[in-house]
PDB file of N, CA and C in Angstrom:
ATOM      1  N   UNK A   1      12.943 -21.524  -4.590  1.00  0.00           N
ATOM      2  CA  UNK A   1      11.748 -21.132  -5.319  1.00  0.00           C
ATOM      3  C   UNK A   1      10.634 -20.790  -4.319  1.00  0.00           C
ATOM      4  N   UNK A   2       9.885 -20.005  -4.916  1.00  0.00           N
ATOM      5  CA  UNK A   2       8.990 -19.241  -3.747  1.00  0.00           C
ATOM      6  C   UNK A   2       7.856 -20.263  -3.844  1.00  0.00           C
ATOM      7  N   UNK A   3       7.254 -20.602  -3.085  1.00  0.00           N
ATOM      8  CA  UNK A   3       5.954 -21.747  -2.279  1.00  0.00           C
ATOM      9  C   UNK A   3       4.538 -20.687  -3.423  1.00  0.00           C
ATOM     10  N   UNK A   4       4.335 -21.736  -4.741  1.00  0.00           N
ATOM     11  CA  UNK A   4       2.964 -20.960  -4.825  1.00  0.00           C
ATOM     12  C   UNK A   4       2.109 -20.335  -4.068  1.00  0.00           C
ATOM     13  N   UNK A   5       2.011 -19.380  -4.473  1.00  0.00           N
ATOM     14  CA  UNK A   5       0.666 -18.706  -4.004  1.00  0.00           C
ATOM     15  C   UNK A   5       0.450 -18.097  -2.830  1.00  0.00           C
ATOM     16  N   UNK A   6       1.714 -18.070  -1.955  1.00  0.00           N
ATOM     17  CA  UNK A   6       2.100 -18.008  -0.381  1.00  0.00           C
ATOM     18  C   UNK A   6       1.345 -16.421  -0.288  1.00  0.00           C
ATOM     19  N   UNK A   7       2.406 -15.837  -0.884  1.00  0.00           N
ATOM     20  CA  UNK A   7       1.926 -14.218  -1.218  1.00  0.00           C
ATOM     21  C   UNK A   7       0.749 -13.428  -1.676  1.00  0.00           C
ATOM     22  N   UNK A   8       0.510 -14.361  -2.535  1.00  0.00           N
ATOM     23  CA  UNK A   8      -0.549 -14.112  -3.252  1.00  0.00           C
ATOM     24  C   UNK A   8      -1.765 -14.254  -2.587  1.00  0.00           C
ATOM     25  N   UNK A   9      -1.654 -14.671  -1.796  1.00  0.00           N
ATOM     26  CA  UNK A   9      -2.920 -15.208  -0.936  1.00  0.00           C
ATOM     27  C   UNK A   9      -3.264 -14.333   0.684  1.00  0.00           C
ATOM     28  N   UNK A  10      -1.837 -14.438   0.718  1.00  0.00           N
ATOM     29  CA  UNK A  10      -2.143 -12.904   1.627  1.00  0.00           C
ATOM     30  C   UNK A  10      -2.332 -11.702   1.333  1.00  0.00           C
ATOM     31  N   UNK A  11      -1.473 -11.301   0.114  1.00  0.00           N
ATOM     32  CA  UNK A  11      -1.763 -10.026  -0.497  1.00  0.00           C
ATOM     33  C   UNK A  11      -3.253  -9.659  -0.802  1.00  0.00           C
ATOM     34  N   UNK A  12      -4.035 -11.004  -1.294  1.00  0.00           N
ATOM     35  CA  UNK A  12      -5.273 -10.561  -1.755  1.00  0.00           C
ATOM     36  C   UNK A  12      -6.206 -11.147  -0.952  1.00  0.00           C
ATOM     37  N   UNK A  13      -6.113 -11.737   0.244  1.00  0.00           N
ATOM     38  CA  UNK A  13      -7.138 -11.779   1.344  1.00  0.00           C
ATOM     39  C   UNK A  13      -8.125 -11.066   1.719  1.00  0.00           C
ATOM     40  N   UNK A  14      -8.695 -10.640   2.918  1.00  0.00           N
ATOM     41  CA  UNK A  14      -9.433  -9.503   2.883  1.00  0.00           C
ATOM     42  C   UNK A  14      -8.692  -9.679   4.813  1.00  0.00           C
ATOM     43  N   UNK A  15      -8.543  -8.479   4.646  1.00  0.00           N
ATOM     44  CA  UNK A  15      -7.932  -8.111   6.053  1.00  0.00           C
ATOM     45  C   UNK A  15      -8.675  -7.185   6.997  1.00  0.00           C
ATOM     46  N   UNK A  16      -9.069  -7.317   7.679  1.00  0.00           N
ATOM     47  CA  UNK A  16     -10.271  -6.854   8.878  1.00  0.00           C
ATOM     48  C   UNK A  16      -9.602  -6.396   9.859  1.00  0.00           C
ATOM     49  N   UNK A  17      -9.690  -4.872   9.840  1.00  0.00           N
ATOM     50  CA  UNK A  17      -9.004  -4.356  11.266  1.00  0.00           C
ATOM     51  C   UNK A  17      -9.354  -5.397  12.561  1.00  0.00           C
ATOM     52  N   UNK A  18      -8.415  -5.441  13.248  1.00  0.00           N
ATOM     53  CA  UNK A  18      -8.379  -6.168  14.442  1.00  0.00           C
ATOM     54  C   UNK A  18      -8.429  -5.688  15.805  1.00  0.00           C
ATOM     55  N   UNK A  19      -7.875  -4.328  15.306  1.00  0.00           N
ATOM     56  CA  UNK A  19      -7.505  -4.318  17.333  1.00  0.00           C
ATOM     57  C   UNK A  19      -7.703  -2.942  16.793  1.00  0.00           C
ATOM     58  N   UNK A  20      -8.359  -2.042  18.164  1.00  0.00           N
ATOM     59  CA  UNK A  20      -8.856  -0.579  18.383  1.00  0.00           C
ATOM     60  C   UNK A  20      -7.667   0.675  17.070  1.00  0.00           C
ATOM     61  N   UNK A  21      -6.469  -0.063  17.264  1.00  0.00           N
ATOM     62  CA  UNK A  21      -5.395   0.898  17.191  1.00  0.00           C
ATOM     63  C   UNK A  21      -5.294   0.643  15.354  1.00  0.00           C
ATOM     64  N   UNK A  22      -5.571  -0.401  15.034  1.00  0.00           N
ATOM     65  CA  UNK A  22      -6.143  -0.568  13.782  1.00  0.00           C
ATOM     66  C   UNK A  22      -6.887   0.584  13.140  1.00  0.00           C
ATOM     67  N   UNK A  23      -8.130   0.137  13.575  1.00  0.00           N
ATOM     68  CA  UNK A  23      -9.639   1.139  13.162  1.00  0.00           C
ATOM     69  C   UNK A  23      -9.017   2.257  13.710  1.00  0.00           C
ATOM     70  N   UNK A  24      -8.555   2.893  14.003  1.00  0.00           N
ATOM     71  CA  UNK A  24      -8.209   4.260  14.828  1.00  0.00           C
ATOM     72  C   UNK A  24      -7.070   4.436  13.304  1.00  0.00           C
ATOM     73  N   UNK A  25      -6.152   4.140  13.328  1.00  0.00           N
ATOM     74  CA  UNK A  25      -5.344   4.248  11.899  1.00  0.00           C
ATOM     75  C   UNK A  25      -6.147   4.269  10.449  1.00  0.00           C
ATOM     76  N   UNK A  26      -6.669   3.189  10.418  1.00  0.00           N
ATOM     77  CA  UNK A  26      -7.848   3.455   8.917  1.00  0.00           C
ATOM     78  C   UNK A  26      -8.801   5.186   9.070  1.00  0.00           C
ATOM     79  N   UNK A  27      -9.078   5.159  10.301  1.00  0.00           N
ATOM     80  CA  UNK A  27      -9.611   6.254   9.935  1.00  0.00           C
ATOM     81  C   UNK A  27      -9.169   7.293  10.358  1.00  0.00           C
ATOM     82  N   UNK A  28      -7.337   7.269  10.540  1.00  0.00           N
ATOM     83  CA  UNK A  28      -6.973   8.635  10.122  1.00  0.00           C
ATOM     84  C   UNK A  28      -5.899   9.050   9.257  1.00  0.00           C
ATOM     85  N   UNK A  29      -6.072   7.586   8.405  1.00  0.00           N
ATOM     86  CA  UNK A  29      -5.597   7.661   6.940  1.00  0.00           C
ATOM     87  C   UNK A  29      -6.418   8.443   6.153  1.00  0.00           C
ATOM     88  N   UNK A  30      -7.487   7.912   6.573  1.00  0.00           N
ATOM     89  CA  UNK A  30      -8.779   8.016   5.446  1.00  0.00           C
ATOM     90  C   UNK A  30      -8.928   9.653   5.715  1.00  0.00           C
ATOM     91  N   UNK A  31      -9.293  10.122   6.917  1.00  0.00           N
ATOM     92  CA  UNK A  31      -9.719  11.480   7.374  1.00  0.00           C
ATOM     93  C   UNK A  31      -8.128  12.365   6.736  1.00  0.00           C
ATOM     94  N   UNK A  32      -7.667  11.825   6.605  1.00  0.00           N
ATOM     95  CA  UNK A  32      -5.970  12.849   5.641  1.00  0.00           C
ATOM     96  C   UNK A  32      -5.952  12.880   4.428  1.00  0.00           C
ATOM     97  N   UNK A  33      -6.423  11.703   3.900  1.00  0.00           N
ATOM     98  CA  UNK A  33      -6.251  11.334   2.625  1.00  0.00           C
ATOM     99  C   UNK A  33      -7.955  12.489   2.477  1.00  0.00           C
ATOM    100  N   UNK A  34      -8.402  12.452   2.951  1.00  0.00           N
ATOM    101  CA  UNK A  34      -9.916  13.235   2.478  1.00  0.00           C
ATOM    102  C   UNK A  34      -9.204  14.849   2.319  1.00  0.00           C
ATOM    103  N   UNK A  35      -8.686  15.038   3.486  1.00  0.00           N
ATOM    104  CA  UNK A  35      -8.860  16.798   4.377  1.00  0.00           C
ATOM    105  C   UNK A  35      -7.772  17.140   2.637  1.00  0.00           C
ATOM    106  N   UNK A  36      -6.597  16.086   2.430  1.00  0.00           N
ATOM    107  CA  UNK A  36      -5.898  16.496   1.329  1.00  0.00           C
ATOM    108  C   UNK A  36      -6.950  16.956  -0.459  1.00  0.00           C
ATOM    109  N   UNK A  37      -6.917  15.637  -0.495  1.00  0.00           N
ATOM    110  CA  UNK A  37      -8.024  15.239  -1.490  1.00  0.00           C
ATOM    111  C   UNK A  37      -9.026  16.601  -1.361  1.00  0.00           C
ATOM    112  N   UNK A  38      -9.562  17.528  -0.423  1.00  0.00           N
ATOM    113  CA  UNK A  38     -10.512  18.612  -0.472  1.00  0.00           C
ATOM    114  C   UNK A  38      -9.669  19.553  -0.813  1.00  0.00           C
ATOM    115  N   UNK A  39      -8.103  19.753  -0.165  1.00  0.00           N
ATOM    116  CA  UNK A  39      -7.567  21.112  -0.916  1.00  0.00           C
ATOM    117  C   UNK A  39      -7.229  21.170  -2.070  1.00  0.00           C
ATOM    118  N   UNK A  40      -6.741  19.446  -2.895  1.00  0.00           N
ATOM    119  CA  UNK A  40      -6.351  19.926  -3.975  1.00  0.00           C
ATOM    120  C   UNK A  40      -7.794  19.875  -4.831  1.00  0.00           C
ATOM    121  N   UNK A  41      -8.809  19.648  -4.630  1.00  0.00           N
ATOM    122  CA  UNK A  41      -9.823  19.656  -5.434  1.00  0.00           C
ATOM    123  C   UNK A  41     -10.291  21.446  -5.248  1.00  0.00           C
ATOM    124  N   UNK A  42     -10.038  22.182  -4.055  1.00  0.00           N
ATOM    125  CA  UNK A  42      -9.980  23.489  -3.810  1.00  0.00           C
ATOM    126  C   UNK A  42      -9.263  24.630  -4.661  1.00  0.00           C
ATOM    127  N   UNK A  43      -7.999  23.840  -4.328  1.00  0.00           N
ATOM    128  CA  UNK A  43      -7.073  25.036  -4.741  1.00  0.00           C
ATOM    129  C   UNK A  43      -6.451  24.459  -6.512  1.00  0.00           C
ATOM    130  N   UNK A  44      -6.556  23.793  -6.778  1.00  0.00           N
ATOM    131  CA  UNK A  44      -5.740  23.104  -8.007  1.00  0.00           C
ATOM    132  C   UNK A  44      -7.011  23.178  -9.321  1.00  0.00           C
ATOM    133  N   UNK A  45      -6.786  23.795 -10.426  1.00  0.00           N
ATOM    134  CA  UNK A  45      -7.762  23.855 -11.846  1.00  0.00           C
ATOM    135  C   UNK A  45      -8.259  22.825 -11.912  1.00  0.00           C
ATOM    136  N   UNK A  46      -9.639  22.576 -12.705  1.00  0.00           N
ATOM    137  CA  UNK A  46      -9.982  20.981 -12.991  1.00  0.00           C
ATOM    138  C   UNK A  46      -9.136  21.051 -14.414  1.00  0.00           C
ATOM    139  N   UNK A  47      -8.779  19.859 -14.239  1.00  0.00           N
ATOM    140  CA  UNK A  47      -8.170  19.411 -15.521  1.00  0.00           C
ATOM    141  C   UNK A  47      -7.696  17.861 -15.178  1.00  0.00           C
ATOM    142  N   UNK A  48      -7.292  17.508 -16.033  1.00  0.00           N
ATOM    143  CA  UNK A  48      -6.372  16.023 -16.038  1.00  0.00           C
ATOM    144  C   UNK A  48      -5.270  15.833 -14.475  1.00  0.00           C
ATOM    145  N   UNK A  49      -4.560  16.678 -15.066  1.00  0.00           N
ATOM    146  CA  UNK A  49      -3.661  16.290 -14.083  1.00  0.00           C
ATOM    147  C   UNK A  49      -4.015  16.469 -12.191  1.00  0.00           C
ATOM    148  N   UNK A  50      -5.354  17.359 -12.528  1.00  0.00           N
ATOM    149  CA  UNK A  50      -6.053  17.237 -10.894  1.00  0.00           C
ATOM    150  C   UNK A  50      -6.544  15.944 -10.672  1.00  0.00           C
ATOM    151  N   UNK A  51      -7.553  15.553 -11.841  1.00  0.00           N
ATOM    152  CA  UNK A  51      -7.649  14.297 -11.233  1.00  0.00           C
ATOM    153  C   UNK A  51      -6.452  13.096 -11.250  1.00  0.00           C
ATOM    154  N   UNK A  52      -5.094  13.096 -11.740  1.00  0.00           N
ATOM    155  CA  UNK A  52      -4.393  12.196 -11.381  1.00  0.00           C
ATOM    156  C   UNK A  52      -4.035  12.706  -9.898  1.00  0.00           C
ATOM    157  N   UNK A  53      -4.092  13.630  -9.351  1.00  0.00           N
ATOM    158  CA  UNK A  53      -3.362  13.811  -8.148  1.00  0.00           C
ATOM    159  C   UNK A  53      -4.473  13.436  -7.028  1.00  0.00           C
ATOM    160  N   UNK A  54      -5.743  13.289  -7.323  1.00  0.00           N
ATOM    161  CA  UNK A  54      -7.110  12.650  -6.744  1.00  0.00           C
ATOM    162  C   UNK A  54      -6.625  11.292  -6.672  1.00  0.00           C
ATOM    163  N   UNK A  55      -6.283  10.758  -8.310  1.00  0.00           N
ATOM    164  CA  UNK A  55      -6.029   9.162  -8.131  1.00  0.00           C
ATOM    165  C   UNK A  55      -4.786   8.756  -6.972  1.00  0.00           C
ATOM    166  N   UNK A  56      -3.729   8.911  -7.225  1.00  0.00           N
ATOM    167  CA  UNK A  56      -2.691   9.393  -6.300  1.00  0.00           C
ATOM    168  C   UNK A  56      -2.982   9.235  -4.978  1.00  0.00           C
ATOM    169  N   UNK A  57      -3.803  10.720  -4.354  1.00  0.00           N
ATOM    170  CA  UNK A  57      -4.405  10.361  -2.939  1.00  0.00           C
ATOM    171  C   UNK A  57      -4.926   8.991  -2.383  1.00  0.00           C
ATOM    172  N   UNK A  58      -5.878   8.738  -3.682  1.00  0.00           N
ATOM    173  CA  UNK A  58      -6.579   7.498  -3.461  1.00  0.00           C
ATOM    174  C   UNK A  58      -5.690   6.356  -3.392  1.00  0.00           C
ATOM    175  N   UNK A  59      -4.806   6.117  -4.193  1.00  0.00           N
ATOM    176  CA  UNK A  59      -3.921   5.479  -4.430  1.00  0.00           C
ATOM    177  C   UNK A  59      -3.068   5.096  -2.969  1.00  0.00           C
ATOM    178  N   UNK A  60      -2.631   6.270  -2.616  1.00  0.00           N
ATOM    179  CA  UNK A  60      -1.831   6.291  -1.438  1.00  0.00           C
ATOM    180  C   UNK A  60      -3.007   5.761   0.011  1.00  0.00           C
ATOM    181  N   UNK A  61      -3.529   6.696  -0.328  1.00  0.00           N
ATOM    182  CA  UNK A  61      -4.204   5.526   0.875  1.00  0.00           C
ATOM    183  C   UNK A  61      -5.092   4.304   1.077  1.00  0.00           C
ATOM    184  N   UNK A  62      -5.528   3.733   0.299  1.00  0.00           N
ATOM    185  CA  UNK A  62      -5.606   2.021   0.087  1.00  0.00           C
ATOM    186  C   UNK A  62      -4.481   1.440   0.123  1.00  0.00           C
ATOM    187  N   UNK A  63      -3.140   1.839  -0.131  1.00  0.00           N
ATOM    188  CA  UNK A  63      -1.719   1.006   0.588  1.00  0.00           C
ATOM    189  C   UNK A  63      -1.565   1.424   1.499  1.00  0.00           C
ATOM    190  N   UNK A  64      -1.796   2.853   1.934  1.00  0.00           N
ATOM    191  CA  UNK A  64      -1.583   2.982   3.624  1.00  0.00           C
ATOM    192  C   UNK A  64      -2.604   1.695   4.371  1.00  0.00           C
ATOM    193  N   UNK A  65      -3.763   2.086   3.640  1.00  0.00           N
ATOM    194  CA  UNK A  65      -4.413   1.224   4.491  1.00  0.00           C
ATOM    195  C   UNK A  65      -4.104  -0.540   4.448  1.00  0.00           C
ATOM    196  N   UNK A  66      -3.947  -1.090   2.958  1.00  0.00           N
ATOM    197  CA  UNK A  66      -3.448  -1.905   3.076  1.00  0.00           C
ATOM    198  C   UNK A  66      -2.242  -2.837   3.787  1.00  0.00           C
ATOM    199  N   UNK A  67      -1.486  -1.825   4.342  1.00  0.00           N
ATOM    200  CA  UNK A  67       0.186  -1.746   4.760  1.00  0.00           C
ATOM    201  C   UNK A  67      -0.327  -2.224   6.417  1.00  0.00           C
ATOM    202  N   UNK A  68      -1.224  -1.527   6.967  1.00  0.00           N
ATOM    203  CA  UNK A  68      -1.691  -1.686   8.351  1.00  0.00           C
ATOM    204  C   UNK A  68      -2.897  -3.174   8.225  1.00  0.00           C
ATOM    205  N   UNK A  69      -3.552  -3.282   7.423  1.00  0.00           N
ATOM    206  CA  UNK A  69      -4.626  -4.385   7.440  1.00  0.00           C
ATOM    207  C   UNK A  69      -3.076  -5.653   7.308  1.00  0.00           C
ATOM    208  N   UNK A  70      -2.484  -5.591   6.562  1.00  0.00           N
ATOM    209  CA  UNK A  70      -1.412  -7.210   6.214  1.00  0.00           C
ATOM    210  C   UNK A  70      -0.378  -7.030   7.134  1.00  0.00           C
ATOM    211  N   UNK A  71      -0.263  -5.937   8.362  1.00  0.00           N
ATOM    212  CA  UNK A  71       0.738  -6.216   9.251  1.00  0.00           C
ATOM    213  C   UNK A  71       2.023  -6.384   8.714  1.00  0.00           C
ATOM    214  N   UNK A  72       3.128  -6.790   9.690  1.00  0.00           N
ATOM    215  CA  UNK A  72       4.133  -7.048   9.122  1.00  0.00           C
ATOM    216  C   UNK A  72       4.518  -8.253   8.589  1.00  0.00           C
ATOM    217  N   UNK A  73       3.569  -9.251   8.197  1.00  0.00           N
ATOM    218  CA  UNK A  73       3.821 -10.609   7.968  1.00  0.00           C
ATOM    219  C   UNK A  73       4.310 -10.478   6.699  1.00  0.00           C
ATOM    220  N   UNK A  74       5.804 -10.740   6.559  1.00  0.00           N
ATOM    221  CA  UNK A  74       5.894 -10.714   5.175  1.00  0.00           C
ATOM    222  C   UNK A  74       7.587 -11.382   5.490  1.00  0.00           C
ATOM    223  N   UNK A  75       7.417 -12.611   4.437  1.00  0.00           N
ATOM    224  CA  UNK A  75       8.224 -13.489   4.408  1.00  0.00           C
ATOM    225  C   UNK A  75       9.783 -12.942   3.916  1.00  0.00           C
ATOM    226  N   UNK A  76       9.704 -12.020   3.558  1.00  0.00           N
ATOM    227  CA  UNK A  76      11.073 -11.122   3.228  1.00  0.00           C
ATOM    228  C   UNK A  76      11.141 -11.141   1.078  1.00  0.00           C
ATOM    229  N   UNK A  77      11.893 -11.051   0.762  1.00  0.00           N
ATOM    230  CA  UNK A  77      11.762 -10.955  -1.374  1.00  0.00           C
ATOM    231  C   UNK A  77      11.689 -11.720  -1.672  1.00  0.00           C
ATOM    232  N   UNK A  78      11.070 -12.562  -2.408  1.00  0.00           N
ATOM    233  CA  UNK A  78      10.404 -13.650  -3.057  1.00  0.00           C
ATOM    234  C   UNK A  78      11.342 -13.338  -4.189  1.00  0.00           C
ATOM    235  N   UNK A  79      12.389 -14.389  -4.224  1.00  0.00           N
ATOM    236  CA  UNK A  79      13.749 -14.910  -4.883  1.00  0.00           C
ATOM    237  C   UNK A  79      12.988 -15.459  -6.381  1.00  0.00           C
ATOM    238  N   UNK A  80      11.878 -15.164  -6.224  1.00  0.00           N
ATOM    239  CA  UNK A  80      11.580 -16.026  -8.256  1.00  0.00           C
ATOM    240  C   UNK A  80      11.822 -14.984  -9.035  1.00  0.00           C
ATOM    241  N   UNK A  81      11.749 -13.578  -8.467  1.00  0.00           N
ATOM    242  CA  UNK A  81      12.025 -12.433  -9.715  1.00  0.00           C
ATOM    243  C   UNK A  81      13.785 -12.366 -10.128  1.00  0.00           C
ATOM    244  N   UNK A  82      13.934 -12.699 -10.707  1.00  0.00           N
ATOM    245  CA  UNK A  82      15.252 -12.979 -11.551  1.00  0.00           C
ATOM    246  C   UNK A  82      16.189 -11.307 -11.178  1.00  0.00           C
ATOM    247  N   UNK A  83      15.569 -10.477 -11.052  1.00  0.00           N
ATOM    248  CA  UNK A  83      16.355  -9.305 -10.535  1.00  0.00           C
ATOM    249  C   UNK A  83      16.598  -9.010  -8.623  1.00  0.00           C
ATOM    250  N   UNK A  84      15.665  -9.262  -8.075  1.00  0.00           N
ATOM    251  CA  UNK A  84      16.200  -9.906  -6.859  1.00  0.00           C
ATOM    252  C   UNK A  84      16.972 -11.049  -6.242  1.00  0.00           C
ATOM    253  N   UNK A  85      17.021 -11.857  -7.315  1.00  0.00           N
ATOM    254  CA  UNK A  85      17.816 -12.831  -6.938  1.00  0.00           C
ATOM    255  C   UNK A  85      19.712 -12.491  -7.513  1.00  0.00           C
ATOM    256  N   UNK A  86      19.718 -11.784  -8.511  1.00  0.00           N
ATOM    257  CA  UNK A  86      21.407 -11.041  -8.869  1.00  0.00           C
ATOM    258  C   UNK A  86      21.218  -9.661  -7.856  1.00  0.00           C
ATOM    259  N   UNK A  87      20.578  -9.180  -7.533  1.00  0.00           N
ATOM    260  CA  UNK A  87      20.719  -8.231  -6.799  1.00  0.00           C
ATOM    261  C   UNK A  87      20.932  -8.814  -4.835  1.00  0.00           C
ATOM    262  N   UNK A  88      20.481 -10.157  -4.449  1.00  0.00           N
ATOM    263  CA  UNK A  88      20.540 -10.556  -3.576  1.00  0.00           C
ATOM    264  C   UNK A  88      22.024 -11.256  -3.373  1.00  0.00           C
ATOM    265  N   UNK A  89      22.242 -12.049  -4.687  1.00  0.00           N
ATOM    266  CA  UNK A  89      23.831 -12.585  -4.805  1.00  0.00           C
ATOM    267  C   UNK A  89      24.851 -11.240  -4.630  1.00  0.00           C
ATOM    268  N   UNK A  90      24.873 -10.146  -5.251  1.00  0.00           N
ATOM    269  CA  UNK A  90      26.027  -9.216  -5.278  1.00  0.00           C
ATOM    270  C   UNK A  90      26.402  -8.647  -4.002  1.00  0.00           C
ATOM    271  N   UNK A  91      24.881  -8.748  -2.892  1.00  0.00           N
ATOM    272  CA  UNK A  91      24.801  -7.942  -1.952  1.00  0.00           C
ATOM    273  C   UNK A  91      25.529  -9.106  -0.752  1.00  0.00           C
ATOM    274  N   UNK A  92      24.824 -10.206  -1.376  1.00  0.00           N
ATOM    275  CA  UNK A  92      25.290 -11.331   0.359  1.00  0.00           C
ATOM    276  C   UNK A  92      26.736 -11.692   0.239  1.00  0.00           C
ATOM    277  N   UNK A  93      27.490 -10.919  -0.383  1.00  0.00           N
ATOM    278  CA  UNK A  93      28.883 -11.540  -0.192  1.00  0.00           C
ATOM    279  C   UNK A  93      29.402 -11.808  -1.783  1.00  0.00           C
TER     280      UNK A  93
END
């Protein structure tokens, strides 16, 4: 059984670039996720589905960025979801 809250607590921390190569990555997520975010607001009709592809951008990069702020610390699949755990049995043998 997975240790309350283990995850949860890192997932929703607040994670502070650390080292140069950090801040250098946030902001050239951010500067891609923008330069994109300007063509399709350029070239693409306003309508609905422009702004889902706005959300999207946005979307994508707050997990980019998130993905680099939480490092690789990650304890491997948290065995309480009942489908990783038959999907973990079929696979280990």
């Amino acid at each position: 059984m997975c240790r309350p809250g283990s995850d949860l607590d890192h997932r929703y921390q607040h994670h502070p670039p650390r080292t140069p190569e950090a801040i250098n990555a946030y902001e050239t997520i951010r500067g891609g996720a923008r330069a994109f975010a300007q063509l399709i607001t350029e070239l693409v009709p306003h309508n609905p589905d422009r702004d889902r592809a706005l959300d999207a951008v946005d979307d994508a990069m707050f997990r980019a960025n998130a993905a680099i702020a939480r490092g690789t610390r990650r304890p491997g699949p948290c065995r309480c979801n009942p489908r990783l755990r038959t999907k973990n049995r079929n696979t280990d043998g």
